[in-house]
N, C-alpha and C. Protein backbone atom coordinates (compact mmCIF):
# COMPACT_ATOMS: atom_id res chain seq x y z
N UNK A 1 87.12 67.23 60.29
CA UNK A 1 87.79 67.94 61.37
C UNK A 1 87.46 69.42 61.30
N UNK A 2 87.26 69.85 63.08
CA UNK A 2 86.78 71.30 62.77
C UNK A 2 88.03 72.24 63.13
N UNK A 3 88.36 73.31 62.16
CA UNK A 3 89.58 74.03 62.16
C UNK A 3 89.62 75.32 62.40
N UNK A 4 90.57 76.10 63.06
CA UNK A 4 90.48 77.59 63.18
C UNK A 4 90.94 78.02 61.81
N UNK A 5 90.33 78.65 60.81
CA UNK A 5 91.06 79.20 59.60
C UNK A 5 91.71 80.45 59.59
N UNK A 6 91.43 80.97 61.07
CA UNK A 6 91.36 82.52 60.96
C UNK A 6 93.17 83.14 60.81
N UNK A 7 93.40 83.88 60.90
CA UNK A 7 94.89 84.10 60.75
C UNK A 7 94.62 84.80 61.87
N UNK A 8 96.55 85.16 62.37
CA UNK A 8 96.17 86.28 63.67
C UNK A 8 96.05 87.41 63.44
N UNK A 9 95.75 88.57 62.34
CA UNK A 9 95.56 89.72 62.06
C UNK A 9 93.94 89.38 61.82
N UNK A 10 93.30 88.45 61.14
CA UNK A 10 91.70 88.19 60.77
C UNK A 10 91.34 87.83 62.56
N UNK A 11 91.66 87.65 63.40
CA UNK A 11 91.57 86.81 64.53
C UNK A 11 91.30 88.12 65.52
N UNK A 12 92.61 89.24 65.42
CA UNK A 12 92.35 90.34 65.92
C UNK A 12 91.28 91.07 65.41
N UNK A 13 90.72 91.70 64.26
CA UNK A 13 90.37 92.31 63.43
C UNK A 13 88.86 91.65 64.02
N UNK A 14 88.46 90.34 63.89
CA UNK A 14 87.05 89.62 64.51
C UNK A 14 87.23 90.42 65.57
N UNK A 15 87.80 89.90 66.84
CA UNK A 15 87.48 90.40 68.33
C UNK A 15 87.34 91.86 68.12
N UNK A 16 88.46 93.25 67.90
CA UNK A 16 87.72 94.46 67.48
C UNK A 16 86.68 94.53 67.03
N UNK A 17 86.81 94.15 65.79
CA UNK A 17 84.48 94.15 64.82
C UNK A 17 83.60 93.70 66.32
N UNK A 18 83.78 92.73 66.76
CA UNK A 18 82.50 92.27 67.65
C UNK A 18 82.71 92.15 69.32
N UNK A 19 83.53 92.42 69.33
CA UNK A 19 83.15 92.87 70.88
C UNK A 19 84.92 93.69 71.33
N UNK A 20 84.35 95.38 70.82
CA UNK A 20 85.19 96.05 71.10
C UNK A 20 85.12 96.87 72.04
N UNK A 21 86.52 97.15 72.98
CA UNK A 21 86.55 97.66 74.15
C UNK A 21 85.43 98.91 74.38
N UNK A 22 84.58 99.59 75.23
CA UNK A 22 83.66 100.70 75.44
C UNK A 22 84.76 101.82 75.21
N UNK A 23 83.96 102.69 74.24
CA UNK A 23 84.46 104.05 74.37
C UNK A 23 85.08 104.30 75.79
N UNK A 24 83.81 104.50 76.48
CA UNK A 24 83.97 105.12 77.57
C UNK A 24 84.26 103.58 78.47
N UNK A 25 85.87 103.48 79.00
CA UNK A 25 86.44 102.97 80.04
C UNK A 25 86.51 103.31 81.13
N UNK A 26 85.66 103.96 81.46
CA UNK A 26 85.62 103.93 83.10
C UNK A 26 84.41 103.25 83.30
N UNK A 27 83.35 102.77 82.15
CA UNK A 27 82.80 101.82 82.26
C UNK A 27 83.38 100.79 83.62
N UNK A 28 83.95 100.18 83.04
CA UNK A 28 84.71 99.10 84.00
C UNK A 28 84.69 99.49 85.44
N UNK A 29 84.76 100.40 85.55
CA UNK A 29 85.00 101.03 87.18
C UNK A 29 83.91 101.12 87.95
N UNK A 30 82.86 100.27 87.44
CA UNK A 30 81.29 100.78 88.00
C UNK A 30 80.33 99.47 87.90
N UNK A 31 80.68 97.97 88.34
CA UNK A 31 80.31 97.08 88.70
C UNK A 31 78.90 97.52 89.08
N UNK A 32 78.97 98.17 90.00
CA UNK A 32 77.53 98.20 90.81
C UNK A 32 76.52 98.44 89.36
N UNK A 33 77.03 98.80 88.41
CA UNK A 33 75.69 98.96 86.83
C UNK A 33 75.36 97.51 86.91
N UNK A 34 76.08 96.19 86.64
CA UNK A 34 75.69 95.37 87.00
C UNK A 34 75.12 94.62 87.63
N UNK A 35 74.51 95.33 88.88
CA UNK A 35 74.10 94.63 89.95
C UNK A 35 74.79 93.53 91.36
N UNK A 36 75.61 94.21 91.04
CA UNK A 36 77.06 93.75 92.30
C UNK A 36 77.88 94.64 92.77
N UNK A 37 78.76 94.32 94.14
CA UNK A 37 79.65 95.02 94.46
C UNK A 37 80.76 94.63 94.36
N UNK A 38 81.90 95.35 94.42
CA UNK A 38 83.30 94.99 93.84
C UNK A 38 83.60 93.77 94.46
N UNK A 39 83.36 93.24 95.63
CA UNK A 39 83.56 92.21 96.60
C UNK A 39 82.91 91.06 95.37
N UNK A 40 82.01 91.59 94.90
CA UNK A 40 81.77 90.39 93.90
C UNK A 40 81.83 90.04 92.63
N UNK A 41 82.91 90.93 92.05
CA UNK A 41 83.04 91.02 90.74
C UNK A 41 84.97 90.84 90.52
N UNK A 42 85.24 89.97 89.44
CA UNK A 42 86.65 90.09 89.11
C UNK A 42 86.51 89.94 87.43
N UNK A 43 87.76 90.04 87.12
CA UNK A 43 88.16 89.91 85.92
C UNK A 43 89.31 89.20 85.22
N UNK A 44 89.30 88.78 84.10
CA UNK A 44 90.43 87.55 83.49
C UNK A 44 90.77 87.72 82.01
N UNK A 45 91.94 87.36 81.83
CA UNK A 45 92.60 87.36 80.62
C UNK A 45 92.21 86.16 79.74
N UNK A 46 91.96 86.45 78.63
CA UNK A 46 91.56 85.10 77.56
C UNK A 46 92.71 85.64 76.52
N UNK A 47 93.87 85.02 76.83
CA UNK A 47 95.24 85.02 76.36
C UNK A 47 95.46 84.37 75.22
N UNK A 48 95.90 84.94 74.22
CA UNK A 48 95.74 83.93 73.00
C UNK A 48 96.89 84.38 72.12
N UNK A 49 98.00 83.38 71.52
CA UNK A 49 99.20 83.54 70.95
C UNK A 49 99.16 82.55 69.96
N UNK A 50 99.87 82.88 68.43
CA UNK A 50 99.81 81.77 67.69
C UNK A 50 101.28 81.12 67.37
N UNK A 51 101.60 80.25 67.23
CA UNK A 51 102.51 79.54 67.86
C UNK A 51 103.75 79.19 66.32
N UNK A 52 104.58 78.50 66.58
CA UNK A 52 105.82 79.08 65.30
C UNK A 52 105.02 78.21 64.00
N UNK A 53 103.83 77.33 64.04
CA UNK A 53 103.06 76.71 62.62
C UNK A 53 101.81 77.63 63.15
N UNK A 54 101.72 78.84 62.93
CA UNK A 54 100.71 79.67 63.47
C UNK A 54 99.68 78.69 63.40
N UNK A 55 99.59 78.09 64.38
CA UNK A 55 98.31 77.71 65.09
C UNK A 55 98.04 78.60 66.47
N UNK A 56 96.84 78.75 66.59
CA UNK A 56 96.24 79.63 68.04
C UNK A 56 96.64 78.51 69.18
N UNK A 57 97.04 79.61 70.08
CA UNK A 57 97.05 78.70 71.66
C UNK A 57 96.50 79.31 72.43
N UNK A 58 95.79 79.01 73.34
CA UNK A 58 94.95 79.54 74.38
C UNK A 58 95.96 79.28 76.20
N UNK A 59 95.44 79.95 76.70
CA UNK A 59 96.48 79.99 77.72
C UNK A 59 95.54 79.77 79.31
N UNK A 60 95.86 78.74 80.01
CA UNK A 60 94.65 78.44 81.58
C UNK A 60 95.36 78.28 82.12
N UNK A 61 95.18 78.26 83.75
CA UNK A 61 95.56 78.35 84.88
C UNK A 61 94.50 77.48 85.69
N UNK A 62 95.74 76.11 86.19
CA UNK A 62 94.48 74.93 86.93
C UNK A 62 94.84 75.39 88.31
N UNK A 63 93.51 75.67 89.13
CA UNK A 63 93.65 76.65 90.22
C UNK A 63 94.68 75.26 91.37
N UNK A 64 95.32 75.81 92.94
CA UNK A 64 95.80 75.08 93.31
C UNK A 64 94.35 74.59 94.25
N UNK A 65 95.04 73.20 94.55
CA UNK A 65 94.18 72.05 95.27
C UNK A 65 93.74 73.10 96.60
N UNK A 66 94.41 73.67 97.01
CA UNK A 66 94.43 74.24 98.75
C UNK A 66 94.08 75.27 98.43
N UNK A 67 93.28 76.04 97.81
CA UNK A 67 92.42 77.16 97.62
C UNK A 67 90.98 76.47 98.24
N UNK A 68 90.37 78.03 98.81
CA UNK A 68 88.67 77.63 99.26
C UNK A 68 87.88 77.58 98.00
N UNK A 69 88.00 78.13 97.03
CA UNK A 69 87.16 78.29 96.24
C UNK A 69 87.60 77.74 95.07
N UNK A 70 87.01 76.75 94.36
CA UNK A 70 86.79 76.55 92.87
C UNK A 70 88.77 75.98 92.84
N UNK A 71 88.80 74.84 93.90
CA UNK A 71 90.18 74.33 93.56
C UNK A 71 90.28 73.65 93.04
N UNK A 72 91.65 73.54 92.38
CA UNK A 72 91.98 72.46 91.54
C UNK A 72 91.24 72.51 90.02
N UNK A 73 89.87 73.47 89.56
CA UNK A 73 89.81 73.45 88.50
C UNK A 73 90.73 74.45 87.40
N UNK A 74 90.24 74.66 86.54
CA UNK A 74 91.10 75.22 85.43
C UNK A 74 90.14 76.39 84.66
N UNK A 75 90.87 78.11 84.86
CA UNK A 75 90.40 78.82 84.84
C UNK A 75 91.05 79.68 83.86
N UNK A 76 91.10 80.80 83.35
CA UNK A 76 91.78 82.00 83.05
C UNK A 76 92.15 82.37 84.05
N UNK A 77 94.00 83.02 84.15
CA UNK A 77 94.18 83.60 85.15
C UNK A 77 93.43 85.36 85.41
N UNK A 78 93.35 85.97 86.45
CA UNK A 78 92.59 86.81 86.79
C UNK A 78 92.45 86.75 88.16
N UNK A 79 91.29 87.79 88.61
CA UNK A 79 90.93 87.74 89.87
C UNK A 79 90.24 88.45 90.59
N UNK A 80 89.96 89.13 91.52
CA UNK A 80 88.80 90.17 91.83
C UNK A 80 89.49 91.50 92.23
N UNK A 81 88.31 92.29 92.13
CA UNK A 81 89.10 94.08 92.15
C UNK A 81 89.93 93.91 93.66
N UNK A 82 90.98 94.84 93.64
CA UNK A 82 91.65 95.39 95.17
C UNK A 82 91.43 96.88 94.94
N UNK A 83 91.59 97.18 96.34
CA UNK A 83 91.96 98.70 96.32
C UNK A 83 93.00 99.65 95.31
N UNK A 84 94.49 98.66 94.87
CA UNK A 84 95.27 99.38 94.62
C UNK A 84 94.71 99.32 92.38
N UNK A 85 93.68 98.85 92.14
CA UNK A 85 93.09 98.81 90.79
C UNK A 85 92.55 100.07 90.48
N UNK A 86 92.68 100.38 89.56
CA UNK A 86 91.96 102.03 88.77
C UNK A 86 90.84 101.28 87.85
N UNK A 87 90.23 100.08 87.45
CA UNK A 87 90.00 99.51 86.85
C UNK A 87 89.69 97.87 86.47
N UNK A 88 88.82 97.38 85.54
CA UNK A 88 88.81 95.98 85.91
C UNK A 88 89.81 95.32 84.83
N UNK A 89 90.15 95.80 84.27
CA UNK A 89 91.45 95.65 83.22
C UNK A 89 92.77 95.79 83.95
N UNK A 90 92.97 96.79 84.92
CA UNK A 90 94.03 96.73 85.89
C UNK A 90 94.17 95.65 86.55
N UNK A 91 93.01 95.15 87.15
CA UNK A 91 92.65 93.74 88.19
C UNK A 91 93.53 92.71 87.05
N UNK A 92 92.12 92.38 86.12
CA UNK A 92 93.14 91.51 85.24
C UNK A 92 94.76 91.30 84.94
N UNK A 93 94.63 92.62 84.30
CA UNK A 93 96.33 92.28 84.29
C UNK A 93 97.49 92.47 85.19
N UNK A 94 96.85 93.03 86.41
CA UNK A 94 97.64 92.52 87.83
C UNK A 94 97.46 91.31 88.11
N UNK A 95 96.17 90.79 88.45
CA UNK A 95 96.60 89.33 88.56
C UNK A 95 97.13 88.36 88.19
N UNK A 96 97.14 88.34 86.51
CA UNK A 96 97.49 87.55 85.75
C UNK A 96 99.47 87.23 86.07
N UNK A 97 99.68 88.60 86.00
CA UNK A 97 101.41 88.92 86.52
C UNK A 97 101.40 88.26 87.66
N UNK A 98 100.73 88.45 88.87
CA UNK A 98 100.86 87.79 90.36
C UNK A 98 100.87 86.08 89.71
N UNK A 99 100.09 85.97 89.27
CA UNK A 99 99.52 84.34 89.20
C UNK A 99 101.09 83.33 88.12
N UNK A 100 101.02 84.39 86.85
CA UNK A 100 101.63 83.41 86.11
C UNK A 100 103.32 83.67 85.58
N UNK A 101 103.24 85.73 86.38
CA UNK A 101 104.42 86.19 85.74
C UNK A 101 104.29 86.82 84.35
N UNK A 102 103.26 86.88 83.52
CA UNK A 102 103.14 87.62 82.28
C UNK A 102 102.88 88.76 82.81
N UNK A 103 103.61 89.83 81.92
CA UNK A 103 102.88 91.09 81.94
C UNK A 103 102.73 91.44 81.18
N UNK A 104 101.41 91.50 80.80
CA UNK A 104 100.72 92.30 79.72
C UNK A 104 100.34 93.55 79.42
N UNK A 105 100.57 94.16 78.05
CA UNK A 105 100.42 95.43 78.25
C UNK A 105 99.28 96.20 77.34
N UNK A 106 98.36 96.76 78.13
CA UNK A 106 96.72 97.33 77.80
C UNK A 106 96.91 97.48 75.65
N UNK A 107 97.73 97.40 74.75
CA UNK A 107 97.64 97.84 73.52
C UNK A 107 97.45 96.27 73.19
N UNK A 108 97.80 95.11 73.84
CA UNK A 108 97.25 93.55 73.62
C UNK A 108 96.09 93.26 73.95
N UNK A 109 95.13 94.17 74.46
CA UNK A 109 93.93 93.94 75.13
C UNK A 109 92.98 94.18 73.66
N UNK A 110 92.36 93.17 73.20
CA UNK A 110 91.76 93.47 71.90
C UNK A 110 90.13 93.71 72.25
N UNK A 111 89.43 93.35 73.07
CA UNK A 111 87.56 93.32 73.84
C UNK A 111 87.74 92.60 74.92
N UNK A 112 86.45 92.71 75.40
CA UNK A 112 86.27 92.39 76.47
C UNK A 112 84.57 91.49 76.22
N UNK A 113 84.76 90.14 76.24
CA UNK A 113 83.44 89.18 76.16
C UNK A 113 82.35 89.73 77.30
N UNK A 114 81.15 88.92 77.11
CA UNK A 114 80.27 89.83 77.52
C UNK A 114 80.49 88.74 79.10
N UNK A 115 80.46 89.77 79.51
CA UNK A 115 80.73 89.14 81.40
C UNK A 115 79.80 87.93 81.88
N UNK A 116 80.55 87.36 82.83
CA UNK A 116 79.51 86.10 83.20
C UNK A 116 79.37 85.94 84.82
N UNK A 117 78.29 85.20 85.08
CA UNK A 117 78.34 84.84 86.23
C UNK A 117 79.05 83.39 86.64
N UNK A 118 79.76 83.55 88.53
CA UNK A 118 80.14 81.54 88.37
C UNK A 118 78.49 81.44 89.37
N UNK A 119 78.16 80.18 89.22
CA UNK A 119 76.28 79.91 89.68
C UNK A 119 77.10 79.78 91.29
N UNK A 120 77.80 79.08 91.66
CA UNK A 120 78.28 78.67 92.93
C UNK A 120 78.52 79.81 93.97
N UNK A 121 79.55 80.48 93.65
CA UNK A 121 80.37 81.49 94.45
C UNK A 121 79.63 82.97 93.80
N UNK A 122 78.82 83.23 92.85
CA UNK A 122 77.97 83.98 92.28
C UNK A 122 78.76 85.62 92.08
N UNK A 123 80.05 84.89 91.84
CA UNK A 123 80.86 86.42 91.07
C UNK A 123 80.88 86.66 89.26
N UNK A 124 80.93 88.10 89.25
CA UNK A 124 80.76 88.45 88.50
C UNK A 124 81.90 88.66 87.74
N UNK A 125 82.52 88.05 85.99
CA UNK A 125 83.85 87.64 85.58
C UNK A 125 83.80 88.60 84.28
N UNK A 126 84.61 89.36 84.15
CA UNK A 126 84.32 90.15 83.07
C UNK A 126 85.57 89.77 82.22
N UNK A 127 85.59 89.67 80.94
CA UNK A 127 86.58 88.52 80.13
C UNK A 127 87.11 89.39 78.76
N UNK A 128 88.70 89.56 79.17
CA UNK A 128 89.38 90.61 78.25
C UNK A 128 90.25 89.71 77.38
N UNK A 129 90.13 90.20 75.94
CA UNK A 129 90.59 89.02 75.37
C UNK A 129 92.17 89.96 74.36
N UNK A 130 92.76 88.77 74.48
CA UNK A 130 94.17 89.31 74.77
C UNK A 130 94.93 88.89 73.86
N UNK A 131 95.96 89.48 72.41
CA UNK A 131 96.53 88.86 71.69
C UNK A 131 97.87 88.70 72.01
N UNK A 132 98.75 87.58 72.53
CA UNK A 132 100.36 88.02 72.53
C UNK A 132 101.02 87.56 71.20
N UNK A 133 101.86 88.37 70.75
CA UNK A 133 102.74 88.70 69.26
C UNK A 133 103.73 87.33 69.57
N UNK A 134 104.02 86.79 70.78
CA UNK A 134 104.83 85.51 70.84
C UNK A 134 104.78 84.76 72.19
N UNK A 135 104.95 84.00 72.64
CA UNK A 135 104.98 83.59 73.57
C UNK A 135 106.31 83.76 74.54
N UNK A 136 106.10 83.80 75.45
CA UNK A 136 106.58 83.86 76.79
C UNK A 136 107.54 82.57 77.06
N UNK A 137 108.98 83.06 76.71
CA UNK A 137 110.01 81.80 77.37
C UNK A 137 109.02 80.78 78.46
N UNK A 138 109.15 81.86 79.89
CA UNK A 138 108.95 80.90 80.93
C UNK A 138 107.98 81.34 81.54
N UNK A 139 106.93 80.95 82.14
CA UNK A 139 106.15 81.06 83.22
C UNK A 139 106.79 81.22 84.81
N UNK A 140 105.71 81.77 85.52
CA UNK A 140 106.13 81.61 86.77
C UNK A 140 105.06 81.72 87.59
N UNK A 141 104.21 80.56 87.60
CA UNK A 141 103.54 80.38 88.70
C UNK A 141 103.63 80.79 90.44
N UNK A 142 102.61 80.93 91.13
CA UNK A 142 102.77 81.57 92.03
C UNK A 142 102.17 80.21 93.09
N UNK A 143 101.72 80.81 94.43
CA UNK A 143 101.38 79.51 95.09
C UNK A 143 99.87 79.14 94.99
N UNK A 144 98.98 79.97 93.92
CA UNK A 144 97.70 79.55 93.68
C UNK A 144 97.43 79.02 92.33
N UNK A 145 98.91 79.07 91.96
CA UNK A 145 98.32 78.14 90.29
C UNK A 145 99.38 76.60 90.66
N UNK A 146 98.41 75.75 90.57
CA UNK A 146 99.34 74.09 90.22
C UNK A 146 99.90 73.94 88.70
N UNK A 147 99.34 73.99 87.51
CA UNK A 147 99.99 74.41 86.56
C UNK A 147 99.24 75.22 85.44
N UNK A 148 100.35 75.48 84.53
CA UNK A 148 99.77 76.46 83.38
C UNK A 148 99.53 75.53 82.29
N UNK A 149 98.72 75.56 81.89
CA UNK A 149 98.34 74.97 80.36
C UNK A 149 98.13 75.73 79.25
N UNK A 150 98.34 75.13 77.99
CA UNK A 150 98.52 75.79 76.77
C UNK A 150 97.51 74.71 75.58
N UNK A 151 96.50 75.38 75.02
CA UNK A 151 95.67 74.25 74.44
C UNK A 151 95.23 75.22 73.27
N UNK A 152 95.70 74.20 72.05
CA UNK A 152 95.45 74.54 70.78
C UNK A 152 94.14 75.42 70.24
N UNK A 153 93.39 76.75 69.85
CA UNK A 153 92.27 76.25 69.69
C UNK A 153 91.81 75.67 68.78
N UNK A 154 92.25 74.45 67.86
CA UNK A 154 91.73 73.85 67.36
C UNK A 154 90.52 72.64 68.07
N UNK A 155 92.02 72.23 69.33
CA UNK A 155 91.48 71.39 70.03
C UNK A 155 90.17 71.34 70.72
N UNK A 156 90.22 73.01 71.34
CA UNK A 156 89.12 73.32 72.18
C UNK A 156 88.00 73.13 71.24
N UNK A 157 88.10 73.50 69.79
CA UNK A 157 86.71 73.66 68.84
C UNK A 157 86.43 72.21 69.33
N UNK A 158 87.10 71.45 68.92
CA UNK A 158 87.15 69.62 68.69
C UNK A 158 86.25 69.01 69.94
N UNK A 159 86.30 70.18 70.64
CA UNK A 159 86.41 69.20 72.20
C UNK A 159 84.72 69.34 72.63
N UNK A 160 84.28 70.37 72.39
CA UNK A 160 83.11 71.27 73.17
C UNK A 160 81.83 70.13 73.38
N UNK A 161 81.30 70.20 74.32
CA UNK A 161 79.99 68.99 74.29
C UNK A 161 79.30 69.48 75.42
N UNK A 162 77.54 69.11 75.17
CA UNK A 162 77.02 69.84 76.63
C UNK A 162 77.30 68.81 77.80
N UNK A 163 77.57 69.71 78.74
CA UNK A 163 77.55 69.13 80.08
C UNK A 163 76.11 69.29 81.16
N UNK A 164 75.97 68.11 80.79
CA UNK A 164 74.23 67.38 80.99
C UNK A 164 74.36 67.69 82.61
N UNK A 165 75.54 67.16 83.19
CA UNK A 165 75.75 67.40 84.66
C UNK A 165 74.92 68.58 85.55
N UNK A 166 75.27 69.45 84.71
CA UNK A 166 75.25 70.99 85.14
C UNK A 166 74.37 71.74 84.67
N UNK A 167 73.56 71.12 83.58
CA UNK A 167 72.84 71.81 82.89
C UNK A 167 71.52 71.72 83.50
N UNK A 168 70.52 72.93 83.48
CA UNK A 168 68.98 72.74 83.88
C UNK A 168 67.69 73.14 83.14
N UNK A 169 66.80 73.39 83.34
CA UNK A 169 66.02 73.89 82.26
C UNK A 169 65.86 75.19 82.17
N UNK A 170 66.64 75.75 83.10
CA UNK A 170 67.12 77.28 82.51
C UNK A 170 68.34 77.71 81.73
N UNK A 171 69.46 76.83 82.14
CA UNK A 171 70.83 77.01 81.68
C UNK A 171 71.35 75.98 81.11
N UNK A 172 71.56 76.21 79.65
CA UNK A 172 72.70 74.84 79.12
C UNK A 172 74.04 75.16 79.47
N UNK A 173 74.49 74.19 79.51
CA UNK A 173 76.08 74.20 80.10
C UNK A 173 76.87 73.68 78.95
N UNK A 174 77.81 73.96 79.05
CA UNK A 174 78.96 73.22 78.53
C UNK A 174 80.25 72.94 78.91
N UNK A 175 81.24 72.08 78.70
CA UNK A 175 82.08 71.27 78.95
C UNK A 175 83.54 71.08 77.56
N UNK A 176 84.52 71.09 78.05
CA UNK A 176 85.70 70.86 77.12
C UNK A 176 86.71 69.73 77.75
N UNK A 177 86.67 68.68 76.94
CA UNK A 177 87.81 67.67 77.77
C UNK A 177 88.97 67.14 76.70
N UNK A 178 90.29 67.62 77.24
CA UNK A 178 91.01 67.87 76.27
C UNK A 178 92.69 67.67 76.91
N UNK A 179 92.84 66.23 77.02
CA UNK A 179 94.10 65.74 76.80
C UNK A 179 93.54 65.92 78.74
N UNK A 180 92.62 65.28 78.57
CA UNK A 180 92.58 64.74 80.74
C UNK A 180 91.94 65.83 81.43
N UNK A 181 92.58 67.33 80.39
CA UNK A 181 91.99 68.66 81.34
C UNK A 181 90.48 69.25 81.21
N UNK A 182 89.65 68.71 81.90
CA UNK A 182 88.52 69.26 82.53
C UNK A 182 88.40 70.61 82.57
N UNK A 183 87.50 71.52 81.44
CA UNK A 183 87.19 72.83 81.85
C UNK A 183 85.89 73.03 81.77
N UNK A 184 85.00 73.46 82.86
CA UNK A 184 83.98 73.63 82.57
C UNK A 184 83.60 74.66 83.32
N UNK A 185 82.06 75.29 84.18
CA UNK A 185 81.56 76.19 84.50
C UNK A 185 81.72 77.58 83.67
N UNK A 186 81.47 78.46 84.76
CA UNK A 186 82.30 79.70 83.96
C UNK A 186 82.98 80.04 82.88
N UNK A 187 84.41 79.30 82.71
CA UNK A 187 85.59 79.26 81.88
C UNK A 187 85.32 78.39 80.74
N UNK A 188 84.57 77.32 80.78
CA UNK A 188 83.20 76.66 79.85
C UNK A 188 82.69 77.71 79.17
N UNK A 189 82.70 78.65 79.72
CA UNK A 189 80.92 80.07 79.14
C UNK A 189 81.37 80.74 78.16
N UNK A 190 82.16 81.20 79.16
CA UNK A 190 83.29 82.24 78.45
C UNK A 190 84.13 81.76 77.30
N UNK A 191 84.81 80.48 77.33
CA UNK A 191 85.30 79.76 76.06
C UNK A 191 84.45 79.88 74.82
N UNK A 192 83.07 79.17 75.73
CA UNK A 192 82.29 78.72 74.36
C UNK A 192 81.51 80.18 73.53
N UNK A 193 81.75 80.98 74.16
CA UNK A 193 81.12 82.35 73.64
C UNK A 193 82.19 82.86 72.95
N UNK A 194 83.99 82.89 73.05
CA UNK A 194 84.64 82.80 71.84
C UNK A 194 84.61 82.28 70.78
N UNK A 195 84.29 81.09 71.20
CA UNK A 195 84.10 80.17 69.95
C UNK A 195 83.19 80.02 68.81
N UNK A 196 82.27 80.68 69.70
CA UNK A 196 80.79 80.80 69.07
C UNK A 196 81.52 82.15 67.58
N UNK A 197 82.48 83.13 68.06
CA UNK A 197 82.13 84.32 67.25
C UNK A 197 83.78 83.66 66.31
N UNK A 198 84.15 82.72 66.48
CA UNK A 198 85.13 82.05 65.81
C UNK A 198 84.46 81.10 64.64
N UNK A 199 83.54 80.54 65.09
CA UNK A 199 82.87 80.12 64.31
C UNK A 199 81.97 80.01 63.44
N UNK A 200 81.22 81.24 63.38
CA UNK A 200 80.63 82.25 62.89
C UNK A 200 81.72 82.58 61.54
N UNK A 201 82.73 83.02 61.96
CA UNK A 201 83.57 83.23 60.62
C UNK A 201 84.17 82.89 59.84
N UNK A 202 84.60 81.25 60.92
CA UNK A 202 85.38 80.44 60.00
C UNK A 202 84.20 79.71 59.13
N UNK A 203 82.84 79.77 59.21
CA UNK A 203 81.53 79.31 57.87
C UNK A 203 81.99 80.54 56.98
N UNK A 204 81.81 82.44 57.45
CA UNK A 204 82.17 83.21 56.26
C UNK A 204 83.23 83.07 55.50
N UNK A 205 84.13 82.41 56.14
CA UNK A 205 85.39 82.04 55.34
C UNK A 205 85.36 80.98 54.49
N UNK A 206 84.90 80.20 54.76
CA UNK A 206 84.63 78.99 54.44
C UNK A 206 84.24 79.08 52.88
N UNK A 207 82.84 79.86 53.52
CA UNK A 207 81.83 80.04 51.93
C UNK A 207 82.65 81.10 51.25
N UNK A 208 83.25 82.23 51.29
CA UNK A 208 84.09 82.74 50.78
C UNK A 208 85.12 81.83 49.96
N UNK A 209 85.29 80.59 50.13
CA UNK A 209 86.96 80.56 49.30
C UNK A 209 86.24 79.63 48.13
């Protein structure tokens, strides 16, 4: 069995070492470096709390059925810049509040993963990764989330497999299926590129003990 060993101070301490926020934050404010315009760029929380047998939990949002875009799958909550944003960290953690009712506050924001594209709708997802000290009594979904899910990351390690579906001879894909819930594309990318720097340490740890 494959296990998270990390603790949540070693867990924080990884995300700072390897993918820590830019000096300069107004970075964020300047999409177009990327090669897009704000119309096509959003941003999302990769929410992560360890739970009262400190195990890690990861935190998704399965979009609702009656959305145009990308319904019914299961995403990080987030969403794309508005006017009233100073920032793509603002976006994030405005939306996340609209969507699920958390509010998070910028000293939980530990990096930001290296941004991705979705191939379909071809926005640009920039991925802030987020420690909460406890979890959140209650949620409160809004009318674009059907529900919130909470998934171990042990599980997610357990789960990961390529998704042949989607994959081409430019892009491997991957896929997580885990207690029925289907995550893949994007939120696939972005997962598996946590995991990747999770796993990376839980071998240094490993060989360490």
């Amino acid at each position: 069995m494959i296990r998270c060993l990390l603790s949540e101070k070693k867990f924080c301490e990884l995300v700072h070492r390897k993918i820590p926020m830019p000096r300069d934050r107004c970075a964020f404010n300047l999409p177009e470096k990327f090669g897009t315009s704000k119309d096509e760029t959003s941003s999302v929380l990769v929410i992560v709390y360890y739970d009262q047998m400190n195990i890690p939990v990861v935190i998704f949002t399965k979009r609702s059925s009656k959305l145009r875009n990308h319904a019914g799958e299961i995403s990080f909550p987030g969403g794309r810049i508005a006017a009233c944003d100073n920032s793509l960290l603002d976006t994030a953690i405005r939306e996340t509040y609209e969507e699920i009712g958390l509010l998070v506050s910028k000293e939980n924001v530990l990096g930001c993963l290296t941004p991705t594209n979705t191939y379909t709708t071809k926005i640009l997802i920039f991925p802030f990764v987020v420690i909460m000290t406890s979890k959140q009594d209650k949620f409160i979904p809004n009318e674009e989330v059907e529900e919130i899910i909470e998934i171990p990351l042990e599980k997610l390690i357990q789960s990961v497999e390529l998704d042949n579906e989607h994959s081409s001879s430019n892009y491997q894909m991957y896929r997580f299926l885990v207690g029925g819930h289907l995550i893949w594309g994007a939120t696939a990318r972005i997962l598996k590129n946590l995991l990747e720097l999770i796993d990376n340490e839980n071998k240094i740890t490993s060989d360490d003990a």
